[in-house]
Protein backbone atom coordinates (compact mmCIF):
# COMPACT_ATOMS: atom_id res chain seq x y z
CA UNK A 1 -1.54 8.79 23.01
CA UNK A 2 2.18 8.81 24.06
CA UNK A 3 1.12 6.64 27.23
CA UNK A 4 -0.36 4.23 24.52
CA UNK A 5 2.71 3.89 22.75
CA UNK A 6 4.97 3.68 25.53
CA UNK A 7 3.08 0.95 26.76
CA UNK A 8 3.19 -0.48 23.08
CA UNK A 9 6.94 0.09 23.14
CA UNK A 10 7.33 -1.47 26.55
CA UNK A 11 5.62 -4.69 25.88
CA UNK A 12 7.54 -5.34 23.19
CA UNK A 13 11.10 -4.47 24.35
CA UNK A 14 9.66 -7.38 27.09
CA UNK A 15 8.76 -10.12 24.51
CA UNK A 16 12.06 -9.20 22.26
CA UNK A 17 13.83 -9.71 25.68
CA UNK A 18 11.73 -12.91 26.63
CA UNK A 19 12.85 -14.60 23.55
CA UNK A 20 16.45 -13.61 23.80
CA UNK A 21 16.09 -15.23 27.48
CA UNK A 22 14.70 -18.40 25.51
CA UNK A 23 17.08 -18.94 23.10
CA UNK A 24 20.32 -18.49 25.48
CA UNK A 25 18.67 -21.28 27.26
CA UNK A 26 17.96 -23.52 24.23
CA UNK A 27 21.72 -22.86 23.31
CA UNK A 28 23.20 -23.47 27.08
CA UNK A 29 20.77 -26.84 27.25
CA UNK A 30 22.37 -27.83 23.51
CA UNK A 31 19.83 -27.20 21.57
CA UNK A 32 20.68 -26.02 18.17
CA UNK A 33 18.53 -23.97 15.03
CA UNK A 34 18.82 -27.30 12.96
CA UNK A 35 17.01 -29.15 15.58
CA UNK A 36 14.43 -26.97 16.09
CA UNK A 37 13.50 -26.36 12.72
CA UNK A 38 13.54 -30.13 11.61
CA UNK A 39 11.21 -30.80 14.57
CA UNK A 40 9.07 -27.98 13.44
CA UNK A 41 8.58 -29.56 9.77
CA UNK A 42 5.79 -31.35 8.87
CA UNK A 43 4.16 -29.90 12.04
CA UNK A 44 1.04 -27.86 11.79
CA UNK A 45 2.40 -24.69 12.85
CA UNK A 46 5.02 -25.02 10.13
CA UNK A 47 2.30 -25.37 7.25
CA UNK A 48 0.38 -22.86 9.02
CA UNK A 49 4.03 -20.37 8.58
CA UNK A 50 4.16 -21.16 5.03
CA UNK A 51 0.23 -20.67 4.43
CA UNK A 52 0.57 -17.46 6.26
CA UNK A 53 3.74 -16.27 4.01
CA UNK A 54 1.83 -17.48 0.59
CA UNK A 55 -0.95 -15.20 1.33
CA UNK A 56 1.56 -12.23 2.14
CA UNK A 57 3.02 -12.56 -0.99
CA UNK A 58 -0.02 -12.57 -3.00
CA UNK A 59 -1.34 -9.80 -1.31
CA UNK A 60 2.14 -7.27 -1.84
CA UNK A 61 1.88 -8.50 -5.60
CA UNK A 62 -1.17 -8.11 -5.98
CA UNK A 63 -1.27 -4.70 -3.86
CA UNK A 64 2.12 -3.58 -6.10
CA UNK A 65 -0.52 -3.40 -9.23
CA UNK A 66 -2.33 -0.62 -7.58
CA UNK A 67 0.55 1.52 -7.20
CA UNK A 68 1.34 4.41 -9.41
CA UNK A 69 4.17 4.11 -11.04
């Protein structure tokens, strides 16, 4: 089990450091937040995002009724 989650651990300090990589280069190329994100709306990753987040928050309401109080 400790294997597992070192492995776990590992491949995830890799992708955290991948993206890090990604965005220094978006920054050193000029590339800034505001352009990414208004190329991103209206795209159908973006309404897939916000589809995604709607159905999070109706599950942790609807999950909060369950919880004893």
């Amino acid at each position: 089990m400790k294997k597992g989650w070192r492995f776990v651990l590992t491949l995830v300090l890799i992708l955290v450091l991948l993206g890090a990589v990604a965005v220094g280069v978006g920054f050193l190329t000029g590339s800034s937040f505001e352009k990414a994100y208004n190329g991103l709306v209206g795209s159908p990753v973006f309404t897939f995002i916000n589809t995604m987040i709607g159905y999070w928050n109706q599950f942790v309401d609807s999950w909060s009724t369950w919880l004893p109080v």
